[in-house]
Protein backbone atom coordinates (compact mmCIF):
# COMPACT_ATOMS: atom_id res chain seq x y z
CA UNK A 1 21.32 23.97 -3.19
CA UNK A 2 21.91 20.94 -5.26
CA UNK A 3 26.21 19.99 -5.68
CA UNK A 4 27.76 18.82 -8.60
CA UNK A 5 27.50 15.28 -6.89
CA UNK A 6 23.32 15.78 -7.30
CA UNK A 7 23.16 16.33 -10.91
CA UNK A 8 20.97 13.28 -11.35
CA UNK A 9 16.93 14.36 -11.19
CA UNK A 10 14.29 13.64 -8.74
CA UNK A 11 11.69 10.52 -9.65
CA UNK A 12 8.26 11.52 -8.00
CA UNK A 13 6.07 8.58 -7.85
CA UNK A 14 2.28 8.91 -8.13
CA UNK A 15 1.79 5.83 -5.89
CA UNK A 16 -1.47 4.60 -6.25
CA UNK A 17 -0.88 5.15 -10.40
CA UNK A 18 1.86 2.27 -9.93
CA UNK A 19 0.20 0.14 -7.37
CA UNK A 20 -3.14 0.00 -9.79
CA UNK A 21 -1.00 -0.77 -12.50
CA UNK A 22 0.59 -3.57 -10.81
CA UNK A 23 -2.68 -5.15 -9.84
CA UNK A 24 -4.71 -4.81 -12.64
CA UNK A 25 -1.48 -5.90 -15.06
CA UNK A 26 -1.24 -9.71 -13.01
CA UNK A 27 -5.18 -10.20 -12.29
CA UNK A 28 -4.80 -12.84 -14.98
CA UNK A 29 -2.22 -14.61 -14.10
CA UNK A 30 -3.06 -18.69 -12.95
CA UNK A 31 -1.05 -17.89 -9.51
CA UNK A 32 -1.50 -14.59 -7.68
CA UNK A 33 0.65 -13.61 -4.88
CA UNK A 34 -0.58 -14.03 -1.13
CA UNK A 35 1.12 -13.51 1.99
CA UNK A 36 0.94 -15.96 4.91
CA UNK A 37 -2.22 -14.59 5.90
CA UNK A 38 -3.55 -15.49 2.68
CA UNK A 39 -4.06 -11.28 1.59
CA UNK A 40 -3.50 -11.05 -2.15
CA UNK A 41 -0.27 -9.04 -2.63
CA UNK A 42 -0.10 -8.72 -6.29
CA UNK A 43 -0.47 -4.80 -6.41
CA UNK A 44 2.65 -4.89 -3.47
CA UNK A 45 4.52 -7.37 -5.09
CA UNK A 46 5.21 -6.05 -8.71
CA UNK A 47 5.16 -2.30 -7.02
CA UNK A 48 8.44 -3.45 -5.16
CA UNK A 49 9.55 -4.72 -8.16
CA UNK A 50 9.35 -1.40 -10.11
CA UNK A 51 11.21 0.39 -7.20
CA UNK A 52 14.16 -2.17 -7.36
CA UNK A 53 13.99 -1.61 -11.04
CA UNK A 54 14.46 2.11 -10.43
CA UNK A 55 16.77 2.05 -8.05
CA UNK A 56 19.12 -0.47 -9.48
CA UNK A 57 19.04 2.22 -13.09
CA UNK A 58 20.81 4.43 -10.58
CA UNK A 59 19.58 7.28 -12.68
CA UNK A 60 17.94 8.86 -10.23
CA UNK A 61 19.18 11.18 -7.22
CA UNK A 62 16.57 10.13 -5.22
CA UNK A 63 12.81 8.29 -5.24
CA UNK A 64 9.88 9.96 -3.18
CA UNK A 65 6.20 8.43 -3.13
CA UNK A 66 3.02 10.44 -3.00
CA UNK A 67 -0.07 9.02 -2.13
CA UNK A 68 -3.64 10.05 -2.50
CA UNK A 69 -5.71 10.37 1.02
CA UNK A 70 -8.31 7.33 1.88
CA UNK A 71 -10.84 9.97 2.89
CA UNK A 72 -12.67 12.89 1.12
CA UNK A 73 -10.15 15.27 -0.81
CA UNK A 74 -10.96 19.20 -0.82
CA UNK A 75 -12.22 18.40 -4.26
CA UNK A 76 -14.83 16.22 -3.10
CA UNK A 77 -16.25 18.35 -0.57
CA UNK A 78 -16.10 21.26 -3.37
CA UNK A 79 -17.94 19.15 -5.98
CA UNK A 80 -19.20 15.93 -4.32
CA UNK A 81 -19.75 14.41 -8.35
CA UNK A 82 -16.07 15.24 -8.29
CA UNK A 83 -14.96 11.59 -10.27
CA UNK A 84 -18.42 10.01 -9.40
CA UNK A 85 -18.55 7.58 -11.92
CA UNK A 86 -14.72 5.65 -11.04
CA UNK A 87 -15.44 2.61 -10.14
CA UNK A 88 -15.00 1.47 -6.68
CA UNK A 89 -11.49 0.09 -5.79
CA UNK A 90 -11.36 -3.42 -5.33
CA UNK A 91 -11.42 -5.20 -1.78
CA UNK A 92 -8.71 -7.05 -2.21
CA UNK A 93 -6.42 -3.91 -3.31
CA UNK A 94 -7.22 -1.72 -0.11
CA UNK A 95 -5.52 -4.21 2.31
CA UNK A 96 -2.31 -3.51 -0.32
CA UNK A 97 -2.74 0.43 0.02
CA UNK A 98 -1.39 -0.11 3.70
CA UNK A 99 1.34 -2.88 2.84
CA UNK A 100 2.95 -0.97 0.05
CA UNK A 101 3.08 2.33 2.60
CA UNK A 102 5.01 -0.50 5.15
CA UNK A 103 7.08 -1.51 2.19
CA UNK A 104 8.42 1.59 0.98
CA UNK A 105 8.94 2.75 5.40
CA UNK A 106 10.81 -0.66 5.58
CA UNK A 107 13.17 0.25 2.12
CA UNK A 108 13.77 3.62 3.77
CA UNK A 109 11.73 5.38 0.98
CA UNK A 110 10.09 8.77 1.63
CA UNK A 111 6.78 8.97 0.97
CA UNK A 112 4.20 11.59 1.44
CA UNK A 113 0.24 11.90 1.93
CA UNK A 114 -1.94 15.57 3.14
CA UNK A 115 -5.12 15.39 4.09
CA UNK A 116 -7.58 17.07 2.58
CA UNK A 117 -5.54 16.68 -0.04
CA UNK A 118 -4.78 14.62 -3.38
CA UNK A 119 -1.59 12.96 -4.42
CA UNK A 120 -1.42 15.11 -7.35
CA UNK A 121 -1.06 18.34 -4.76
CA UNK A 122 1.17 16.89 -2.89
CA UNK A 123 3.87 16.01 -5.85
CA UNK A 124 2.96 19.63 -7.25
CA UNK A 125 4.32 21.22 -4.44
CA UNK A 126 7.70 18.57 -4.28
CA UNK A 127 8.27 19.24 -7.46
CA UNK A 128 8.33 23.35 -7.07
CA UNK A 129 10.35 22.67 -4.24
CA UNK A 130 12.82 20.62 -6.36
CA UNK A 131 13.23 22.91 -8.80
CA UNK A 132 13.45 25.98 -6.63
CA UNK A 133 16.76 24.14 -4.96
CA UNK A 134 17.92 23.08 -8.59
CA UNK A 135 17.18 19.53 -8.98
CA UNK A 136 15.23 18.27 -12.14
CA UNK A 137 12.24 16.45 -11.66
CA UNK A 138 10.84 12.89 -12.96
CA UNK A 139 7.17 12.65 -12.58
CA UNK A 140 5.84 9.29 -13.00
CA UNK A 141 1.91 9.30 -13.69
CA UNK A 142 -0.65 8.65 -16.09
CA UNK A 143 -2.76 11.17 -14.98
CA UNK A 144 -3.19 13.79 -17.53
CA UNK A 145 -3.79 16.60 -14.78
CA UNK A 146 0.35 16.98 -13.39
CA UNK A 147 0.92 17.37 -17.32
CA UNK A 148 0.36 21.54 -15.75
CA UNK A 149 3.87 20.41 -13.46
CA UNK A 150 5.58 20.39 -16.94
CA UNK A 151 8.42 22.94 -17.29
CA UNK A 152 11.85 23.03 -18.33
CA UNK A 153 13.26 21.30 -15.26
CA UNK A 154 10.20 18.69 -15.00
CA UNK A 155 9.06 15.92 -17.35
CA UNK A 156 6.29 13.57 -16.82
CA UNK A 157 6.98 9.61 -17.60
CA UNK A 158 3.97 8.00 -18.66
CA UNK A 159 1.87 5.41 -20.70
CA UNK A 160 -0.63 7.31 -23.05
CA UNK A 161 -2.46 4.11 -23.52
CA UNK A 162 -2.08 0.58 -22.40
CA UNK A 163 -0.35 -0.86 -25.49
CA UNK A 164 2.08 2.38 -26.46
CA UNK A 165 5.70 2.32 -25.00
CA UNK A 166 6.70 5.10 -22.10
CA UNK A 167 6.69 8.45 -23.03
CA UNK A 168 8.38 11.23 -21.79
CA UNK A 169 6.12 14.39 -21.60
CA UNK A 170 7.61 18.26 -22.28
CA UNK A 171 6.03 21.02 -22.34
CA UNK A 172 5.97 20.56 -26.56
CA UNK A 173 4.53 17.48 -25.83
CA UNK A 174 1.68 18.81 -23.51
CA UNK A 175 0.94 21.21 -26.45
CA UNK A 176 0.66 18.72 -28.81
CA UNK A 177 -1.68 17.25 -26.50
CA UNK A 178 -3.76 19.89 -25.10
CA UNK A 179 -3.03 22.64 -27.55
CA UNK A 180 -2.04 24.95 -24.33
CA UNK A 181 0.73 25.64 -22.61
CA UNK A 182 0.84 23.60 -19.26
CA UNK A 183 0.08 26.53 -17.23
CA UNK A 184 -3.29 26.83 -19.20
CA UNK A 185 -3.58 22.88 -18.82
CA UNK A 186 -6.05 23.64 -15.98
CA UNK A 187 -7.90 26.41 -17.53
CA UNK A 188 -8.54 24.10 -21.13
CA UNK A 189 -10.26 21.89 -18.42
CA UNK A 190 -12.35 24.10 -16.57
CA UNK A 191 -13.79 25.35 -19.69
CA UNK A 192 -14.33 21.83 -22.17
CA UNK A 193 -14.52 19.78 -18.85
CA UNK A 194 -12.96 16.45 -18.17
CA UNK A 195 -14.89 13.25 -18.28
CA UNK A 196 -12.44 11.53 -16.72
CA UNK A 197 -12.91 13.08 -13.11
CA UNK A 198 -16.86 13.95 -13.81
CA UNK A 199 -16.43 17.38 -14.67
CA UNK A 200 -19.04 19.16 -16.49
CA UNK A 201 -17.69 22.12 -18.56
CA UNK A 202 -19.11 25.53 -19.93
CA UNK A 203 -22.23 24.04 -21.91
CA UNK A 204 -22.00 24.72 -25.81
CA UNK A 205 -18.24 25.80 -25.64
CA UNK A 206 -16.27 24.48 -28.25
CA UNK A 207 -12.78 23.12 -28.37
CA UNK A 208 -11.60 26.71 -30.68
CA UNK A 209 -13.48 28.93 -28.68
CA UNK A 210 -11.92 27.58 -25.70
CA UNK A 211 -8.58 28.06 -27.50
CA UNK A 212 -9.14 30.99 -29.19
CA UNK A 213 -9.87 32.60 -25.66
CA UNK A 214 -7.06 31.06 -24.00
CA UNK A 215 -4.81 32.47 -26.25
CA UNK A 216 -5.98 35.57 -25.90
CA UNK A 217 -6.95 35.96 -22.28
CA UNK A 218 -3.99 33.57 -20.89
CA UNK A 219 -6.54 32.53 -18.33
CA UNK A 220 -9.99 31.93 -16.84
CA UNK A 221 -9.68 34.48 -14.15
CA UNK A 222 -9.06 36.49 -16.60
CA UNK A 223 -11.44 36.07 -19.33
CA UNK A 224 -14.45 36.24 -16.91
CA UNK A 225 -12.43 39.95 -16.12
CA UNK A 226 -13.14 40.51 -19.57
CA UNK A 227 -16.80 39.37 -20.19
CA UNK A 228 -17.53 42.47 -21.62
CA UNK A 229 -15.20 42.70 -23.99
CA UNK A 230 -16.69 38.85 -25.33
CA UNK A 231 -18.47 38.87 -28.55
CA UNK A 232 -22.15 38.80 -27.52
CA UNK A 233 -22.98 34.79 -28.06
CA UNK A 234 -19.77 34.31 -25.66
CA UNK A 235 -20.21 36.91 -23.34
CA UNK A 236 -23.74 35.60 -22.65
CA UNK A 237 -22.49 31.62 -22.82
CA UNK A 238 -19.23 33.12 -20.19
CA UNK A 239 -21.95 35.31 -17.92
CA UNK A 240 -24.06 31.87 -17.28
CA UNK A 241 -21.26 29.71 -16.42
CA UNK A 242 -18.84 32.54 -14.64
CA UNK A 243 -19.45 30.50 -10.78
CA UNK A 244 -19.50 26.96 -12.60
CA UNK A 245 -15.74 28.00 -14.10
CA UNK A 246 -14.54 29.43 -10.93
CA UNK A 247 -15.64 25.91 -9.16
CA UNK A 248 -13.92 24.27 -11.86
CA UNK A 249 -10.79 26.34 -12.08
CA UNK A 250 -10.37 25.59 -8.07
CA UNK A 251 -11.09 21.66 -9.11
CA UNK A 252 -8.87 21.17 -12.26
CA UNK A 253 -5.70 22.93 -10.44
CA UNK A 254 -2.98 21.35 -8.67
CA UNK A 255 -1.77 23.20 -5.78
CA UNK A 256 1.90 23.52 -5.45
CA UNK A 257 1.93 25.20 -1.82
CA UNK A 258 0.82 22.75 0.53
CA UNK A 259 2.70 22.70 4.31
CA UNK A 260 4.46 19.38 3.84
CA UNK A 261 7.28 19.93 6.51
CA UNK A 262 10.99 19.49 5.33
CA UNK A 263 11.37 17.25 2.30
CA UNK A 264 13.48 14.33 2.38
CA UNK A 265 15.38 15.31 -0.58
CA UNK A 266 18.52 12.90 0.34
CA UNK A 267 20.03 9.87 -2.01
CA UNK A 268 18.23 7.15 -1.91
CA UNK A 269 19.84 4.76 0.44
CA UNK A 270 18.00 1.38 1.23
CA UNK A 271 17.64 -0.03 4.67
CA UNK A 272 18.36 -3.99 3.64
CA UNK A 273 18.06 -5.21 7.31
CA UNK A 274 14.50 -3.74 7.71
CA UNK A 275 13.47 -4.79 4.39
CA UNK A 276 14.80 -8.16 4.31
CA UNK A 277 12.44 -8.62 7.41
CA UNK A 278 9.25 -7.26 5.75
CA UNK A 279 9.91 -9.14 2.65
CA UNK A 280 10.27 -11.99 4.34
CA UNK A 281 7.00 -11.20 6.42
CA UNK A 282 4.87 -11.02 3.39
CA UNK A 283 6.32 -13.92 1.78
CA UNK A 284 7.87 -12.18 -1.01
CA UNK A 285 10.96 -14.39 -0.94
CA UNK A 286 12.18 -13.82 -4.46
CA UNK A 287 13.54 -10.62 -4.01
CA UNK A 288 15.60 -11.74 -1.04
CA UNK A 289 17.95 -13.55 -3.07
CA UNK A 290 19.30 -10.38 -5.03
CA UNK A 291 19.91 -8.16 -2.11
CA UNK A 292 21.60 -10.90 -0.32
CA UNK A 293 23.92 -11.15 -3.60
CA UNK A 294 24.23 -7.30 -3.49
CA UNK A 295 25.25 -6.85 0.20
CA UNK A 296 28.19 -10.13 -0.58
CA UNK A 297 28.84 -7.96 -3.31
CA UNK A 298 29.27 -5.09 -1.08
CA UNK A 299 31.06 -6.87 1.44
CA UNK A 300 33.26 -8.23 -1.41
CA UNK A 301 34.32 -4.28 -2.42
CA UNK A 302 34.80 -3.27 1.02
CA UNK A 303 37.29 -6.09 1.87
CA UNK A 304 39.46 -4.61 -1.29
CA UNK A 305 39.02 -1.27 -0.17
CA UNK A 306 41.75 -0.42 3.15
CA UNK A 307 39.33 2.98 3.91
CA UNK A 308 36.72 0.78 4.29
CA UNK A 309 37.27 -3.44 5.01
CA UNK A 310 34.50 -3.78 8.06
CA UNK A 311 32.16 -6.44 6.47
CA UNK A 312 28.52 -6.53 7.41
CA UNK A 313 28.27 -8.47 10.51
CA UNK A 314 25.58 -6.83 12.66
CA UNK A 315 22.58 -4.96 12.55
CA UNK A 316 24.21 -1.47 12.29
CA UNK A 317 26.40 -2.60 9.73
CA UNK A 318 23.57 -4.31 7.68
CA UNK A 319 22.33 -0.86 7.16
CA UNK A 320 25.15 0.93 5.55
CA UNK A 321 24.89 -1.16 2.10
CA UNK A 322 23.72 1.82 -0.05
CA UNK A 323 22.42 2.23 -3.35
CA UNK A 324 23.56 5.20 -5.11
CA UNK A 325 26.19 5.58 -2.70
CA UNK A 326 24.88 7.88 -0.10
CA UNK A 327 23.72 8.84 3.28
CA UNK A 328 20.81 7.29 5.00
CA UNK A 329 17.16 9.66 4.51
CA UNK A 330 14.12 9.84 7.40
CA UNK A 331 11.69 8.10 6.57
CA UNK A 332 8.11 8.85 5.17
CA UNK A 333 6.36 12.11 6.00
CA UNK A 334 2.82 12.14 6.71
């Protein structure tokens, strides 16, 4: 259980959200990063910069990554349309999907993939694990399917559009949105459908019949327990789409009980040495600069402090400049 030293929440990262971000936002610019192998590093470079930025707010207790898998997700093999029509990620991201997993192992940053399984799943079931010890959780994500995570203890951050500011979403603001609860956030979707990931919903359903039976029925599983009880238009539109709502029910929910192993739940705490090394092995000199300042600064704080006046002279050493001022995690889970 959390201490009164842990009151701080938990940032869950939907990974590939930020790296996409960062590499669509700097396609324009005249001058795009490459390391000395001449492999674009946009996507990498302004990711790293988002994860200093986060770490340096010190408002977090701790940063984990999540990470969709490169192959075939349950999903897929449920519904192979299952988001058909996204368009193909670019070549010269997917060498960047491996760097930015190197980055974050080199920072000392947890991160966490599950095959057969989607990102989404596997910050579901972080976050219920959070909560369940007491911590609150920061979801960042513009993916409109973790606003079901939303409860009390988690919030999503996110951009509704490209041009609006950050917004934090509660569970007032995910009724606002989807005019549900989030634990009916799944069910709205398995009956209207979501264009988004190619889903096709109950044909002829309406937005206020769809609401009018959540509210009632609290569910799918149980509305199709209730076809009977439908007035006769619905029953009959319910009866011929009972197996296409079960598939979608499956597809639209995040699972929140996946086998991840023990979660790295400690404070952040940055491993400089190996970092400093991988920046410097993509090229991504700019950032070097500002640790360097903050481990003199360090060194600076310890020499005034008589607990604690060994300066950072070797390897072993190098390691123990911390942000948030704690202990050292494992690094990333697979």
């Amino acid at each position: 259980m959390i201490t009164k030293n842990e009151t701080k929440p938990i940032l869950l990262i939907d990974g590939y959200h930020l790296l996409h971000k960062g590499y669509y936002g700097t396609l324009k610019r005249k001058k795009i990063s490459t390391n000395k192998d001449g492999i674009i590093i946009n996507a990498v470079y302004t990711f790293a910069a988002n994860i200093f930025k986060f770490i340096n707010s010190n408002n977090y207790h701790c940063i984990i990554v999540t990470f969709d898998i490169d192959k075939e997700s349950f999903r897929k093999q449920l519904y192979p349309n299952y988001k058909a029509k996204r368009k193909e990620t670019p070549a010269d991201l997917i060498p960047q999907m491996k760097l930015v997993r190197e980055f974050l192992t080199a920072a000392n940053i947890p991160w966490y993939e599950k095959e057969p399984y989607e990102g989404d799943d596997v910050m579901g079931t972080i976050s219920r694990i959070a909560n369940k010890l007491g911590y609150e959780v920061r979801i960042l994500s513009n993916d409109k399917d973790t606003f079901q995570l939303v409860n009390d203890k988690t919030y999503i951050i996110t951009n509704i559009s490209k041009k609006d500011a950050t917004h934090i979403i509660t569970e007032k603001e995910v009724y606002e949105h989807f005019s549900c609860s989030p634990k009916q956030v799944a069910d709205i979707k398995a009956l209207l459908g979501d264009s988004s990931d190619n889903i096709k919903g109950v044909k002829y359903m309406r937005h206020k019949q769809a609401y009018m039976l959540l509210e009632k029925y609290k569910n799918v599983e149980t509305i199709i327990e209730n076809i009977d009880k439908l007035p006769k238009p619905l029953k009959k539109t319910i009866s011929e789409n009972k197996d296409l709502l079960i598939l979608n029910k499956q597809i639209t929910t995040i699972l929140t009980n996946l086998k991840l192993g023990k979660i790295n739940f400690k404070p952040t705490r940055v491993t400089y040495y190996k970092l400093i090394r991988f920046l410097k092995s993509q090229q991504m000199y700019s950032f070097i600069k500002p640790i360097r300042n903050k481990i003199e600064e360090f060194n600076k704080n310890s020499s005034n402090n008589t607990q604690n006046n060994k300066k950072i002279t070797s390897k072993k050493n190098y390691k123990k400049v911390v942000t948030n001022k704690v202990s050292k995690t494992k690094s990333q889970s697979k």
